[in-house]
Protein backbone atom coordinates (compact mmCIF):
# COMPACT_ATOMS: atom_id res chain seq x y z
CA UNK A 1 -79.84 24.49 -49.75
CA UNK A 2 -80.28 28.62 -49.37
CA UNK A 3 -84.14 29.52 -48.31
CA UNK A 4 -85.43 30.88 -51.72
CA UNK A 5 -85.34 34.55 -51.66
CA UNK A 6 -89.03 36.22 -51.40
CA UNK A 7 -89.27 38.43 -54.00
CA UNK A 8 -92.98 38.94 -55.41
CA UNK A 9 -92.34 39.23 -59.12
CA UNK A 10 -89.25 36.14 -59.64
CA UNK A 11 -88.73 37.11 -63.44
CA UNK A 12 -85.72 35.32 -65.26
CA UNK A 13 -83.91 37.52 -67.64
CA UNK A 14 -84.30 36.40 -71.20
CA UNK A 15 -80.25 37.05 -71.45
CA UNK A 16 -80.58 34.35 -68.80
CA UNK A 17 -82.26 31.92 -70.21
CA UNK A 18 -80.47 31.91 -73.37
CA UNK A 19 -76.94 31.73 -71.40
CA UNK A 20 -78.56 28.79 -69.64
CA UNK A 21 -79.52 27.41 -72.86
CA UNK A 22 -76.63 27.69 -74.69
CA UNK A 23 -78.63 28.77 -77.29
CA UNK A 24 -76.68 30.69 -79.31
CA UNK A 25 -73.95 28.07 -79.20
CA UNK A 26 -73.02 24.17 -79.89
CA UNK A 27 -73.15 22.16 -77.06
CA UNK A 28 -74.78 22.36 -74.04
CA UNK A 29 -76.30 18.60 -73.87
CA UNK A 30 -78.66 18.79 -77.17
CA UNK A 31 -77.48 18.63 -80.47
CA UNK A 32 -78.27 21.45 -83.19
CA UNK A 33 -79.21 18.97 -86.02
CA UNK A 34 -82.86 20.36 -87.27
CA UNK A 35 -83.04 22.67 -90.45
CA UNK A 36 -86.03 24.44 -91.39
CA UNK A 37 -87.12 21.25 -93.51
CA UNK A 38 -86.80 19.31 -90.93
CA UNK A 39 -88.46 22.04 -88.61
CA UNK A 40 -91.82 22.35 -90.71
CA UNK A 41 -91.85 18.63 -91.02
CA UNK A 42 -91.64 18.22 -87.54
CA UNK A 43 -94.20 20.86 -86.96
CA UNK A 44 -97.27 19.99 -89.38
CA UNK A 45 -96.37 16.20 -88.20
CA UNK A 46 -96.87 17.78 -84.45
CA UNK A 47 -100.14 19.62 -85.44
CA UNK A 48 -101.76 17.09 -88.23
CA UNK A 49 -103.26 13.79 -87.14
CA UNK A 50 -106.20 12.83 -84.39
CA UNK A 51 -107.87 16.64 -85.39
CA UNK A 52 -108.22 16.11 -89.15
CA UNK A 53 -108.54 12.46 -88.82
CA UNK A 54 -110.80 11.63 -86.36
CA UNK A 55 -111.77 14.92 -84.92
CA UNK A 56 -113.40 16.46 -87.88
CA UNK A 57 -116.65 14.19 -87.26
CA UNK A 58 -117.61 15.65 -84.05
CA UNK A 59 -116.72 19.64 -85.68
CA UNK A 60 -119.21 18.75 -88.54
CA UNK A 61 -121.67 17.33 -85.88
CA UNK A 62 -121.60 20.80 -84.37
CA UNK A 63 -121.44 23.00 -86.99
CA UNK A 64 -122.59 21.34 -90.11
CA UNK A 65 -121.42 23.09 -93.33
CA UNK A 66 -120.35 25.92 -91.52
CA UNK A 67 -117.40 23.97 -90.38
CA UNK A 68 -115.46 25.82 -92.79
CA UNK A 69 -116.24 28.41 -91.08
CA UNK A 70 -115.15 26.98 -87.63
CA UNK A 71 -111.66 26.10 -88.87
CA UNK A 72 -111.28 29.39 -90.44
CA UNK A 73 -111.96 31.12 -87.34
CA UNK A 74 -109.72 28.43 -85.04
CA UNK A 75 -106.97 29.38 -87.60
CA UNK A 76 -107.09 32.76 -87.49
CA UNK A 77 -107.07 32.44 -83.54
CA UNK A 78 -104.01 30.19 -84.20
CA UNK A 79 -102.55 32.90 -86.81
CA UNK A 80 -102.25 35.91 -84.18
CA UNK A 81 -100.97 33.57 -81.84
CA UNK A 82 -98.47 32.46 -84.00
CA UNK A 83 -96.97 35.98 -84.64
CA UNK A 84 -96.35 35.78 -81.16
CA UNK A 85 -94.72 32.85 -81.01
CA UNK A 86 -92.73 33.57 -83.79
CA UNK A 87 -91.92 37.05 -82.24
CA UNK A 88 -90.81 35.46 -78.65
CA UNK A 89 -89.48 32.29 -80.40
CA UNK A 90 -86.61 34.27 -82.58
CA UNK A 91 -85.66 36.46 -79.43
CA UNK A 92 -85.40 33.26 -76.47
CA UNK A 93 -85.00 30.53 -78.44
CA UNK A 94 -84.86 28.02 -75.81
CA UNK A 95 -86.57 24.86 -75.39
CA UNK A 96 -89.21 25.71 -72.90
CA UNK A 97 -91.64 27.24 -75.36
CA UNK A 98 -95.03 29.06 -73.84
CA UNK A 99 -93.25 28.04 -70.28
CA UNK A 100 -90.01 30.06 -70.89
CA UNK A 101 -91.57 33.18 -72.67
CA UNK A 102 -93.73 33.32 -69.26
CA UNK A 103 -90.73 33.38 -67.00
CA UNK A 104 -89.26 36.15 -68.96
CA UNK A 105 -92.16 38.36 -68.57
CA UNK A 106 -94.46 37.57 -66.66
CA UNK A 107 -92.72 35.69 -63.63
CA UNK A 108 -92.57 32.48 -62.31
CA UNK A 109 -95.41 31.48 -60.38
CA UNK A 110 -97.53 32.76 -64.43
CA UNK A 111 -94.72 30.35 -66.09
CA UNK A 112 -95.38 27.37 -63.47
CA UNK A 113 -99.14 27.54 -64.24
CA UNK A 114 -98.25 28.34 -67.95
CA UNK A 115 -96.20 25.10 -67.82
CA UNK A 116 -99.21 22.85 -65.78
CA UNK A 117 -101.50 23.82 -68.94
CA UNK A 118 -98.44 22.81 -71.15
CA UNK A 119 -99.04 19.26 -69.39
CA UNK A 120 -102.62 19.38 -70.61
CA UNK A 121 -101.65 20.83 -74.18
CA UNK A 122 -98.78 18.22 -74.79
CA UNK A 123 -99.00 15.18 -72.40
CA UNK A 124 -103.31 14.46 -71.60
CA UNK A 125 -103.66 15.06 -75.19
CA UNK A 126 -100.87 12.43 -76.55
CA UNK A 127 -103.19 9.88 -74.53
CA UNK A 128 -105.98 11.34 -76.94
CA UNK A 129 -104.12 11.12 -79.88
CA UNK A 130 -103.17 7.63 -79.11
CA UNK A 131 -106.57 6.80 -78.62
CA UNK A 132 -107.45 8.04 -82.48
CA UNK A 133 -104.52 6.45 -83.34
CA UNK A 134 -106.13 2.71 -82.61
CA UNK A 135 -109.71 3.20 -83.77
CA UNK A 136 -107.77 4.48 -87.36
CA UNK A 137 -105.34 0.72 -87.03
CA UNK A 138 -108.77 -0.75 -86.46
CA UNK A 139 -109.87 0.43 -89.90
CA UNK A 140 -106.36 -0.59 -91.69
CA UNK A 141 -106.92 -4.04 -90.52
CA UNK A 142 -110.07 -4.44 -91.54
CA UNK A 143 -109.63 -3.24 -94.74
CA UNK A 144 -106.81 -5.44 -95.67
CA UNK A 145 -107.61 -8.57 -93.37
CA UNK A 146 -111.33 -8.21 -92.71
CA UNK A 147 -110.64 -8.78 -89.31
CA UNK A 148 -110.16 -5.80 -86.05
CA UNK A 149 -108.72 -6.46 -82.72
CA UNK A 150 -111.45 -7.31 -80.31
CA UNK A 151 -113.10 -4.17 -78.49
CA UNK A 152 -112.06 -5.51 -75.41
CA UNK A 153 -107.98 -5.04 -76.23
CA UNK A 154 -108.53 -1.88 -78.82
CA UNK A 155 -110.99 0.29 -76.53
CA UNK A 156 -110.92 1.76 -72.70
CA UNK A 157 -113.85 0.82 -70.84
CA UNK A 158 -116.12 4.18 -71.46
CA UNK A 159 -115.96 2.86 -75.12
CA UNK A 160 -117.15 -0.41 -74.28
CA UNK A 161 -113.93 -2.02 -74.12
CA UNK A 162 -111.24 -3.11 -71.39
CA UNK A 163 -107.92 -1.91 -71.97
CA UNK A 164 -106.38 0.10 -75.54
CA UNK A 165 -103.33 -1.44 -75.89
CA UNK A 166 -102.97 -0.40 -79.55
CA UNK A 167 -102.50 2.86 -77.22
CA UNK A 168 -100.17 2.09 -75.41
CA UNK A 169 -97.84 0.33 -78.18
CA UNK A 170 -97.62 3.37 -79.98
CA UNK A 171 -96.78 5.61 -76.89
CA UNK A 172 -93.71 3.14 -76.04
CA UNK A 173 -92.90 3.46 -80.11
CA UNK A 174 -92.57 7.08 -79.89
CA UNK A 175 -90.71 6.78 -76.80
CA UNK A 176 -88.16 4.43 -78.28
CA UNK A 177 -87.62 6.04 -81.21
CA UNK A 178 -86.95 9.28 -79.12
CA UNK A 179 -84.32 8.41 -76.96
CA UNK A 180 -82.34 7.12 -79.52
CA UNK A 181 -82.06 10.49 -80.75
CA UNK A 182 -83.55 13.98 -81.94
CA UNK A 183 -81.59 12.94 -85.96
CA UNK A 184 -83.84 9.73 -86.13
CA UNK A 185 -86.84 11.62 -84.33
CA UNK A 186 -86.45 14.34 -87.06
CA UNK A 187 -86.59 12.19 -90.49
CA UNK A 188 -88.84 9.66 -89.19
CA UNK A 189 -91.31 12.86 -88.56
CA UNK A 190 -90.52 14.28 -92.15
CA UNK A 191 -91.12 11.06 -93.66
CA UNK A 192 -94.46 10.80 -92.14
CA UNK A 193 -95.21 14.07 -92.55
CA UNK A 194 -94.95 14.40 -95.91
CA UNK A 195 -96.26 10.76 -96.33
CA UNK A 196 -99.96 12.40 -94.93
CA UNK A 197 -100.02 15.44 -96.68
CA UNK A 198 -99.69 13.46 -100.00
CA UNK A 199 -102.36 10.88 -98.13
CA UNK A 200 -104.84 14.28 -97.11
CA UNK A 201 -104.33 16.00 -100.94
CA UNK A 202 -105.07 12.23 -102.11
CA UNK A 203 -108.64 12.00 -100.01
CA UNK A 204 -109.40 15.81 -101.66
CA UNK A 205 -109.01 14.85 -104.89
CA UNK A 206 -111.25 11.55 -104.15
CA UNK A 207 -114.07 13.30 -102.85
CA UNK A 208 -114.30 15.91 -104.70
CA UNK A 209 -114.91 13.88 -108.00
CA UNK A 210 -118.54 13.33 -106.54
CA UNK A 211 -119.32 17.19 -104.78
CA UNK A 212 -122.48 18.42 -104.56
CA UNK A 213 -123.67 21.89 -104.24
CA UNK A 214 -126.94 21.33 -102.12
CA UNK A 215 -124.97 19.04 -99.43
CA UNK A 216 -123.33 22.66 -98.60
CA UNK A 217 -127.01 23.70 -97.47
CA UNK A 218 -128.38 24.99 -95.72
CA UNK A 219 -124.62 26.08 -94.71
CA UNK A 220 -125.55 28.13 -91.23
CA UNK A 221 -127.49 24.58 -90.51
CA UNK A 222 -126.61 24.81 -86.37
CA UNK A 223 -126.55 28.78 -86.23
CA UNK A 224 -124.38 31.22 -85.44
CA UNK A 225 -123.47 28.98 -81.84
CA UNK A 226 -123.02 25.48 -83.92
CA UNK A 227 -120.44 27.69 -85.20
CA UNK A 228 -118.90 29.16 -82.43
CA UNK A 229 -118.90 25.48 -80.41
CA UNK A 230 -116.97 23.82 -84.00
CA UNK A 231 -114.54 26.52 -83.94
CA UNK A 232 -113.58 25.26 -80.30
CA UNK A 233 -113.26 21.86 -81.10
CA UNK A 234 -111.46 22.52 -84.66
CA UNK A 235 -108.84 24.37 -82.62
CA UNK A 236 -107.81 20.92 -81.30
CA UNK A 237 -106.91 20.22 -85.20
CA UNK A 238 -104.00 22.72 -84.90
CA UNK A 239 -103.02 22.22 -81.27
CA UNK A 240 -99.40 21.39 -81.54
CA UNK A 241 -98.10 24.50 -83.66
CA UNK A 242 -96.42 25.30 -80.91
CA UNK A 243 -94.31 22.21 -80.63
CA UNK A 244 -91.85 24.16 -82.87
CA UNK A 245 -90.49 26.73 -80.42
CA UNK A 246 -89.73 23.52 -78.15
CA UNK A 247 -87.01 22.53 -80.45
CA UNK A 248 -84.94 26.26 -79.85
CA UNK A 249 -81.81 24.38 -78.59
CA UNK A 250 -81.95 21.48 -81.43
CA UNK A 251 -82.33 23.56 -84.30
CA UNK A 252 -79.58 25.18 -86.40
CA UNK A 253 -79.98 29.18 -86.69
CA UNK A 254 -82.76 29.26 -84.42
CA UNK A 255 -83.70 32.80 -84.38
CA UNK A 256 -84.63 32.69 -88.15
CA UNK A 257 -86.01 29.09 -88.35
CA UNK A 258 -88.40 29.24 -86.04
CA UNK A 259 -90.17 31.91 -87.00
CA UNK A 260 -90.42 31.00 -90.71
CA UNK A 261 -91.46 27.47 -89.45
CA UNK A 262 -94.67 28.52 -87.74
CA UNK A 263 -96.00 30.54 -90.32
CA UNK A 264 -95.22 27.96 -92.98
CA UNK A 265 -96.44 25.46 -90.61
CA UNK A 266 -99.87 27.31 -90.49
CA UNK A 267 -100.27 28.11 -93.88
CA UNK A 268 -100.01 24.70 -94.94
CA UNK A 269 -102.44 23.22 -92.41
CA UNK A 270 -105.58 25.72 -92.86
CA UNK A 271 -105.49 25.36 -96.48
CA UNK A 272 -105.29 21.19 -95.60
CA UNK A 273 -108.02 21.20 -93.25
CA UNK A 274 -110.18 23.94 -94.86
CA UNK A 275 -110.05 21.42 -98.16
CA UNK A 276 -110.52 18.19 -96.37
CA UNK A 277 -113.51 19.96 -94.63
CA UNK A 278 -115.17 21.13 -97.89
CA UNK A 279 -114.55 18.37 -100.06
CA UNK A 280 -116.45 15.63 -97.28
CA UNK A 281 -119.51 17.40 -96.67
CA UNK A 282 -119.32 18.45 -100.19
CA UNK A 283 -119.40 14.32 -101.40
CA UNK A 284 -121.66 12.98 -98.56
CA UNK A 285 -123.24 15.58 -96.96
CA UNK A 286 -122.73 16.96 -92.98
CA UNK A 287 -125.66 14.11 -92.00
CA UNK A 288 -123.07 11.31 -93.07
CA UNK A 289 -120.07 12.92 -91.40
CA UNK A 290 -120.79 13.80 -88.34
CA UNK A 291 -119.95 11.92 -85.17
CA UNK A 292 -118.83 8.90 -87.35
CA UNK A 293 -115.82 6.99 -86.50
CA UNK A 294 -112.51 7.21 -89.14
CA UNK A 295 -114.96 9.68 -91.34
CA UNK A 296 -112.90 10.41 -94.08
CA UNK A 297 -112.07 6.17 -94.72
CA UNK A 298 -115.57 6.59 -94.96
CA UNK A 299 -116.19 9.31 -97.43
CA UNK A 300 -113.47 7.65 -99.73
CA UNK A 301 -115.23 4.27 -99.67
CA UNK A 302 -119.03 6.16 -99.86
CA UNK A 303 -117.17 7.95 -103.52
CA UNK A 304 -115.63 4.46 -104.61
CA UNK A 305 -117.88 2.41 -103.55
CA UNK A 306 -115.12 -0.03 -102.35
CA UNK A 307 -112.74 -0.99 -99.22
CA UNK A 308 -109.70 -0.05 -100.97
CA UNK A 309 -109.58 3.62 -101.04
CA UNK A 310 -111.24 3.76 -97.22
CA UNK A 311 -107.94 1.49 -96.47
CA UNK A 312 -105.78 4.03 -98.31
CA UNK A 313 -106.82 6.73 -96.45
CA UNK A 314 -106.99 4.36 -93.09
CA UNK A 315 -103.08 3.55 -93.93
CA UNK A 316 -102.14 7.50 -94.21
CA UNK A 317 -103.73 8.10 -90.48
CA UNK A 318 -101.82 5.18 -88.49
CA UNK A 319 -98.72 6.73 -89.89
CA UNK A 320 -100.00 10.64 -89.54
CA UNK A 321 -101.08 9.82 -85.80
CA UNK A 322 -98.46 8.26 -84.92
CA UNK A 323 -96.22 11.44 -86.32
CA UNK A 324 -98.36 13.25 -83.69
CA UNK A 325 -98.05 10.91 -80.66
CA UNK A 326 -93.86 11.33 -81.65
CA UNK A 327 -93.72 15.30 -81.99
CA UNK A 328 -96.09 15.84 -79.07
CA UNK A 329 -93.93 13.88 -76.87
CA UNK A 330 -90.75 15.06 -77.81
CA UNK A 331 -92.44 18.54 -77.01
CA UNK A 332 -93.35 17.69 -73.63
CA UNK A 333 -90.05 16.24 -72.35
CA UNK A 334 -87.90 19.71 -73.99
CA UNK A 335 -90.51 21.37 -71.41
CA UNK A 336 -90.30 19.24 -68.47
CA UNK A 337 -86.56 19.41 -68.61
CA UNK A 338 -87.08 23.28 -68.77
CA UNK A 339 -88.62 23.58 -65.56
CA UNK A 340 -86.22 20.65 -64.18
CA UNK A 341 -83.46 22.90 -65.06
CA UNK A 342 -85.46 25.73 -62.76
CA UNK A 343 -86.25 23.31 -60.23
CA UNK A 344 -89.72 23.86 -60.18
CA UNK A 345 -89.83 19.77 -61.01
CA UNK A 346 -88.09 17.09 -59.93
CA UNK A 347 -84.29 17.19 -61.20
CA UNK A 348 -85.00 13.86 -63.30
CA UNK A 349 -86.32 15.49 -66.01
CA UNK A 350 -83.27 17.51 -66.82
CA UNK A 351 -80.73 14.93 -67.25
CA UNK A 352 -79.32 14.74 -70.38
CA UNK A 353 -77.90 11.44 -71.67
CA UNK A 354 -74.28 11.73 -73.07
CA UNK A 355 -74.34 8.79 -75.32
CA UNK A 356 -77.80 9.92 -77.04
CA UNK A 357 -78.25 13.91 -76.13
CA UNK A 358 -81.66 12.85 -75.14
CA UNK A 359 -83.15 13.44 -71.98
CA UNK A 360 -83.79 9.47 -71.80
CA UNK A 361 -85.46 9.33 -67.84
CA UNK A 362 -87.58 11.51 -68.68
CA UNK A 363 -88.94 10.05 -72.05
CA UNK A 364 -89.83 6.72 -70.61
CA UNK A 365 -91.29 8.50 -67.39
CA UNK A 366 -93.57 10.35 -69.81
CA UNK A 367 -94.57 7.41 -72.08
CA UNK A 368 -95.30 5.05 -69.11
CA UNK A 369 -97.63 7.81 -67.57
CA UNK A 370 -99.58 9.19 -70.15
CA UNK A 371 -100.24 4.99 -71.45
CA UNK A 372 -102.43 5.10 -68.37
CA UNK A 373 -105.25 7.60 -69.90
CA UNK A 374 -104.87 6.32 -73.41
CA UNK A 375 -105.07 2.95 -72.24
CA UNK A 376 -108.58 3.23 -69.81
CA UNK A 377 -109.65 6.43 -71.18
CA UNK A 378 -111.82 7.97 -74.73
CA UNK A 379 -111.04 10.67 -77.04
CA UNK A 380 -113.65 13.00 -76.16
CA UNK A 381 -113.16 12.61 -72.30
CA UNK A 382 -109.79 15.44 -72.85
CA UNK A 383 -110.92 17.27 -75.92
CA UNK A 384 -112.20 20.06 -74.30
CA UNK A 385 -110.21 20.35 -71.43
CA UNK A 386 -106.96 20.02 -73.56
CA UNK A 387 -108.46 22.74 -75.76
CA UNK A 388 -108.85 25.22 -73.18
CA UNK A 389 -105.30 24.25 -71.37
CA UNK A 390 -104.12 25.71 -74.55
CA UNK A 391 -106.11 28.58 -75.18
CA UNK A 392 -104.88 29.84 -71.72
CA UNK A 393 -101.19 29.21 -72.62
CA UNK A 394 -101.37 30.84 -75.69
CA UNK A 395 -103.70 34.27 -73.79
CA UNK A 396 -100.33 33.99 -71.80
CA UNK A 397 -98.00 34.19 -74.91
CA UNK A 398 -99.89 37.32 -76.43
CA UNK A 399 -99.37 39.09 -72.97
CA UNK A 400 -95.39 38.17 -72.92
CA UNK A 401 -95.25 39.74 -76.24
CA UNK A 402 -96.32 43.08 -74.98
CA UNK A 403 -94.42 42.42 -71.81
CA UNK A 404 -91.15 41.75 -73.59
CA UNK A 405 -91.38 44.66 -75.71
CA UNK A 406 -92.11 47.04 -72.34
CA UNK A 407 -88.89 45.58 -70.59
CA UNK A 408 -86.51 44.71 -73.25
CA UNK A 409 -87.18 47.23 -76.00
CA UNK A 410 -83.36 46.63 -77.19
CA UNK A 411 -83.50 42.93 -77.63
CA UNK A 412 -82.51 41.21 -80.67
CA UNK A 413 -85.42 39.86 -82.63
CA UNK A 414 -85.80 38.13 -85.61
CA UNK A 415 -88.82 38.87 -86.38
CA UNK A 416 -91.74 41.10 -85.30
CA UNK A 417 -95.16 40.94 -84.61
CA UNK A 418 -97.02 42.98 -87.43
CA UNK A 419 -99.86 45.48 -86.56
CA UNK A 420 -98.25 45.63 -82.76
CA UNK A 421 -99.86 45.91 -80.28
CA UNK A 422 -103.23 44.86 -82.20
CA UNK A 423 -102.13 42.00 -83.23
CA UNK A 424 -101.42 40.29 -79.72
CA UNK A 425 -104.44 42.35 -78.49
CA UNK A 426 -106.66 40.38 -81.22
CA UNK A 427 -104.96 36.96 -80.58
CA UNK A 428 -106.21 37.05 -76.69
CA UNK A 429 -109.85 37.99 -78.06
CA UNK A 430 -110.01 35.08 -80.45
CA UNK A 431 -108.36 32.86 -77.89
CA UNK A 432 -111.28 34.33 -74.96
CA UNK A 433 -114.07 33.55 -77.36
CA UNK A 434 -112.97 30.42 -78.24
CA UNK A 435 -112.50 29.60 -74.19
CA UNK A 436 -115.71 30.81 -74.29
CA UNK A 437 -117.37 28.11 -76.78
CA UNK A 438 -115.85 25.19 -74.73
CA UNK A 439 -119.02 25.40 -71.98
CA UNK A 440 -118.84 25.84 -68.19
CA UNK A 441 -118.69 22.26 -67.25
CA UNK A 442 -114.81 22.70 -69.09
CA UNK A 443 -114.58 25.95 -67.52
CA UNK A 444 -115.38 24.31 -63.74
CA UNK A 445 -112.80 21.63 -64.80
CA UNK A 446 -110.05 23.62 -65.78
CA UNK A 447 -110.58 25.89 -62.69
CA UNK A 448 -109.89 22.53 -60.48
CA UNK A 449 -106.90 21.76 -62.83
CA UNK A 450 -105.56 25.53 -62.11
CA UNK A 451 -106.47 25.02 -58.31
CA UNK A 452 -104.41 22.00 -58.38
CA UNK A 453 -101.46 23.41 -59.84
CA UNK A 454 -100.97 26.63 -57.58
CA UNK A 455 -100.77 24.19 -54.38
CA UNK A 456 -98.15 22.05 -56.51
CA UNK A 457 -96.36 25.52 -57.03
CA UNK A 458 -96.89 26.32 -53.29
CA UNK A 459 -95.69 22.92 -51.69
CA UNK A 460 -92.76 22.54 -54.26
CA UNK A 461 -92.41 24.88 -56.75
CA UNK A 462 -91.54 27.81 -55.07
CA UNK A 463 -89.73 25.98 -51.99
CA UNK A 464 -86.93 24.37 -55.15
CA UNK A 465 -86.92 27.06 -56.59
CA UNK A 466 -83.07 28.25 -58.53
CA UNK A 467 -84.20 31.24 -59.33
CA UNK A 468 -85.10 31.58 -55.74
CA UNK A 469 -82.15 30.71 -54.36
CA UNK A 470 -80.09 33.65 -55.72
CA UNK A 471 -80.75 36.51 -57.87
CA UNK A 472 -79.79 34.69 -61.16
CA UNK A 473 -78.99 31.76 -61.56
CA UNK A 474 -75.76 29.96 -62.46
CA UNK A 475 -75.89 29.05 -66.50
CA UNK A 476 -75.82 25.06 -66.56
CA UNK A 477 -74.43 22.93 -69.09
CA UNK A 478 -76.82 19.85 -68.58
CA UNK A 479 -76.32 17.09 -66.13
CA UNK A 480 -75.64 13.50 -67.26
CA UNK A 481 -78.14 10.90 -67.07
């Protein structure tokens, strides 16, 4: 091996990354077999599930009423950011997402850490989602069987319990069904999908049968900072958006489905969360919502006055968490094998199985490491920290678009951000005030998790380094598992 080349900015050209890619081509390892159906699907079953579901207790606990308030203002955070995405995903469409839009702009030691919050944004939160995804199973069985797994199997030991294995099943689920193949991966999410929208449009039309105006008051109940703190935690509702862009080399005509994914994507999950949100506090008031375990099962059997509906509803988060723990996963292993393919990881990650296009060694690394957390660890222990792991990546993306448009004025894009250069400008203030809600005991955390990752990216990083190693790298094809 060459000694990596010092050079203080290593930038890799976004002509680079697409050669690298193949993505403007067949082949290459991955299959192109996702349309924009299939895209959407993949990305409101990526974004909607432990938020909405179980997440939307603690938001009401902190903000009340004015919850609408706090998902309104997480989604417009989420909006801006999504230009940018959409801008960055039509002109690289690769699979490295946040990670790869980094490297083109803003170098590689910004895309290494960019990549180390990805593992926050996509792998510690799949243990969380996981963990939602058994307290919800909990509910399903007790509504049809009157009986729940004992806390001692179904909890980790901060919730009183021993081990989750409901947690760890579904992880090793997702992972099966994922190596078999991104086809299967793809209609099993759009099944599910579109299974929980129906299930979430179902629950609105439930509770609000039995709304009341005066449970909306008072409506700034927790002030202007109940607010503020809510809008942090709603923005883990619509963590995942971003999953989409991790799909660039499995999706057919990339450079104009991506784009038109995200925004669809978004537009059909604010006005989904935004109704949920209304229509329980509007039924039972905030006082009955908040910090209450599978809250809307509850609201539906508080309106009906029976298990059956509460089951219903219980039924349509198993499958819409599950959805999650899938897309989330599938996200994190197109990212790993990016920066395998850079060597700023191990080379396992990378290898691409010919039998399946799948990177399979990677998939089952990923499942058997995040099971750990989800299996001895809560919900709320990674909320905060995933939240802000995100917000960081995403300050990151609104910078690349700038950056992008500064060094590659000429480069083809599918679509542009509107209102440039406000628009990115106004996506890194909502994501700062946001990072700003999540408290200083998540801001001392997160500083550790950053510490930690620039002496990964010193001791191994830099030292494997391809882009290092010469002044561009050779375009690879994919190695074989």
């Amino acid at each position: 091996m060459h000694r990596p080349t010092y050079r203080p900015l290593r930038v890799k050209s976004p002509e680079s990354l697409i050669a690298e890619s193949g993505a403007d081509l067949e082949g290459h390892g991955l299959k192109r077999t996702m349309g924009l159906f299939q895209l959407v699907c993949f990305g409101v079953g990526a974004i909607v599930g432990t938020g909405i579901f179980v997440g939307l207790s603690d938001t009401v606990a902190e903000a009340g009423p004015a919850v609408i308030i706090s998902f309104v203002l997480a989604a417009i955070t989420c909006v801006f950011t999504a230009f940018s995405f959409a801008e960055l995903g039509g002109a690289i469409p690769v699979s490295g997402s946040s990670y790869s839009f980094a490297y083109a702009t803003l170098g590689e030691r910004v895309a290494f850490l960019v990549g180390w919050c990805l593992l926050l944004e996509y792998g510690v939160s799949v243990s969380a989602v996981a963990v939602g995804w058994s307290q919800y199973l909990n509910e399903l069985l007790d509504s049809l069987f009157g009986w729940q797994l004992p806390a001692a199997l179904s909890a980790g030991p901060s919730d009183g319990g021993v081990v989750n294995l409901p947690a760890v099943v579904v992880l090793l689920m997702a992972a099966t069904l994922l190596v078999r193949g991104i086809r299967e991966s793809a209609t099993a999410t759009a099944a599910m999908a579109v299974l929980k929208i129906g299930i979430l449009i179902a629950f609105c039309a439930i509770a609000f049968t039995a709304f009341e105006d005066h449970n909306l008051t008072p409506f700034l109940a927790n002030g202007v900072g109940g607010v503020t703190s809510g809008a942090s935690l709603a923005f883990f509702s619509y963590i995942g958006f971003d999953a989409v862009t991790t799909a660039g080399e499995e999706v057919k005509n990339p450079r104009r489905n991506i784009p038109l994914a995200i925004m669809i994507c978004i537009g059909i999950v604010t006005l989904l969360y935004c109704a949920v949100a209304v229509a329980a506090i509007g039924a039972l008031g905030a006082d009955a919502v908040g910090n209450k375990p599978a809250a809307l099962s509850l609201v539906v059997d508080g309106v009906t006055h029976s298990g059956v509906g509460g089951g219903i509803i219980a039924f349509g988060a198993v499958v819409a968490i599950a959805s999650v723990v899938l897309a989330v996963m599938y996200g994190q292993t197109r990212i790993l094998m990016s920066m395998s393919r850079d060597g700023l990881i191990p080379r396992v990650f990378e290898r691409v199985s010919p039998k399946t296009s799948t990177p399979v060694r990677g998939t089952w690394i990923v499942a058997f490491v995040f099971a750990v957390p989800a299996a001895f660890s809560s919900l709320d222990a990674v909320v905060n920290l995933t939240t802000i792991g995100t917000l960081a990546t995403m300050v990151a993306v609104n910078v690349a678009v700038v950056a992008l448009r500064r060094s590659h004025p000429g480069l083809k894009r599918s679509f542009r951000v509107p209102l440039y250069p406000l628009s990115p400008v106004l996506g890194v203030a909502f994501c700062l005030y946001l990072i700003w809600g999540t408290g200083w005991t998540t801001w001392v955390q997160f500083a550790v998790f950053l510490a930690v990752g620039v002496l990964v990216y010193a001791l191994y990083g830099r030292k494997n380094s391809r882009l290092g190693e010469s002044a561009e790298p050779t375009p690879r094809t994919g190695a074989a598992a």
